[in-house]
Protein backbone atom coordinates (compact mmCIF):
# COMPACT_ATOMS: atom_id res chain seq x y z
CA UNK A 1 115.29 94.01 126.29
CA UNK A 2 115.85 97.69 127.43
CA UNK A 3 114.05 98.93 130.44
CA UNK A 4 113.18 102.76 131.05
CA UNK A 5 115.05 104.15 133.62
CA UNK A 6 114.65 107.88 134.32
CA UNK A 7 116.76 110.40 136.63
CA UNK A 8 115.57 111.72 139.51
CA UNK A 9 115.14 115.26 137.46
CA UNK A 10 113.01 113.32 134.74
CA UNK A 11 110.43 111.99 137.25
CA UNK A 12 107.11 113.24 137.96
CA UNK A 13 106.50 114.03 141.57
CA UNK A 14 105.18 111.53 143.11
CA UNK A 15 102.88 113.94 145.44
CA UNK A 16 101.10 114.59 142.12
CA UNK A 17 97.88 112.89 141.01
CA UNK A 18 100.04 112.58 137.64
CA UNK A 19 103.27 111.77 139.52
CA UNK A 20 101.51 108.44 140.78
CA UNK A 21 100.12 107.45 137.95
CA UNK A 22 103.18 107.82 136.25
CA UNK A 23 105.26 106.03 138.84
CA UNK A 24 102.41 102.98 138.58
CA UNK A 25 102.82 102.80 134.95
CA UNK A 26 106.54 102.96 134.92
CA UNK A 27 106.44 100.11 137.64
CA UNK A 28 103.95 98.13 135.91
CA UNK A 29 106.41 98.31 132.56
CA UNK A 30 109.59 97.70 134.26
CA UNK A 31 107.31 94.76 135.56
CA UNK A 32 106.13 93.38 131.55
CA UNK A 33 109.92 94.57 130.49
CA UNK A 34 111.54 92.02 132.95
CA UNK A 35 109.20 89.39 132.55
CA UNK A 36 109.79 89.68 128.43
CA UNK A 37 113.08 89.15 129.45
CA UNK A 38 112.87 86.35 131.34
CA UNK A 39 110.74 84.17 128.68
CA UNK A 40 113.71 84.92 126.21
CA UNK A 41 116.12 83.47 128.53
CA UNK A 42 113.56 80.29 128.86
CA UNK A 43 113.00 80.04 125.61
CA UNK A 44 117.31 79.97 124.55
CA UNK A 45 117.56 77.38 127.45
CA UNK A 46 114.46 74.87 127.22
CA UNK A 47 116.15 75.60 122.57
CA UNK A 48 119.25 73.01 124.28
CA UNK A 49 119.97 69.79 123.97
CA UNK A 50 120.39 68.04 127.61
CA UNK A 51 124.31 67.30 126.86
CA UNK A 52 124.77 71.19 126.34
CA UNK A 53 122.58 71.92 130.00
CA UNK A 54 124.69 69.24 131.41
CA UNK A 55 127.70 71.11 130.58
CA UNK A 56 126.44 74.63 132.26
CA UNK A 57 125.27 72.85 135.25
CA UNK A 58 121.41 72.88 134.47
CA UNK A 59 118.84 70.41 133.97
CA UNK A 60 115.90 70.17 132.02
CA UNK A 61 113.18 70.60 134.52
CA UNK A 62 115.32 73.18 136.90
CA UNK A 63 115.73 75.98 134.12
CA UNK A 64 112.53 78.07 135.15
CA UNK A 65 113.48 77.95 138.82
CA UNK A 66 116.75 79.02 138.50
CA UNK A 67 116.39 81.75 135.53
CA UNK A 68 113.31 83.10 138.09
CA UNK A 69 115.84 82.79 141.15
CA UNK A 70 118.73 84.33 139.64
CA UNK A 71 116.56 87.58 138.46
CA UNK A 72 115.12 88.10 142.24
CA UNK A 73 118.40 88.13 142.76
CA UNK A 74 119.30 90.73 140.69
CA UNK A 75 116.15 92.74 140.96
CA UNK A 76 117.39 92.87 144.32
CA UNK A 77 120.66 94.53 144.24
């Protein structure tokens, strides 16, 4: 999944009437674009047979947790 990302030329002002709305619609699809991603890492994990979720360290019923942990994470930094 791609997300937008524009320069700091590219964006609106956010002082603007349009610069805010644009800035809550970018947010609001950077939101949706991560969240698509996350459901596509779910759905290749929960795809796995235990014996392979053994072997990355996972189990069954920890997968959401940790795919959701690890992206705060990144979202983060």
């Amino acid at each position: 999944m791609n997300h937008i990302v524009l320069s700091p030329a590219a964006r609106p002002a956010k002082g603007t009437p349009f610069g805010r709305f644009a800035a809550v619609v970018l947010k609001w699809w950077n939101q949706v674009q991560e969240e698509r991603c996350i459901r596509a890492t779910l759905f290749t994990l929960h795809r796995l047979n235990d014996h392979t979720l053994r072997d990355i360290g996972l189990e069954r019923d920890r997968i959401e947790p940790v795919v959701r942990a690890r992206n705060a994470r990144q979202s983060r930094s």
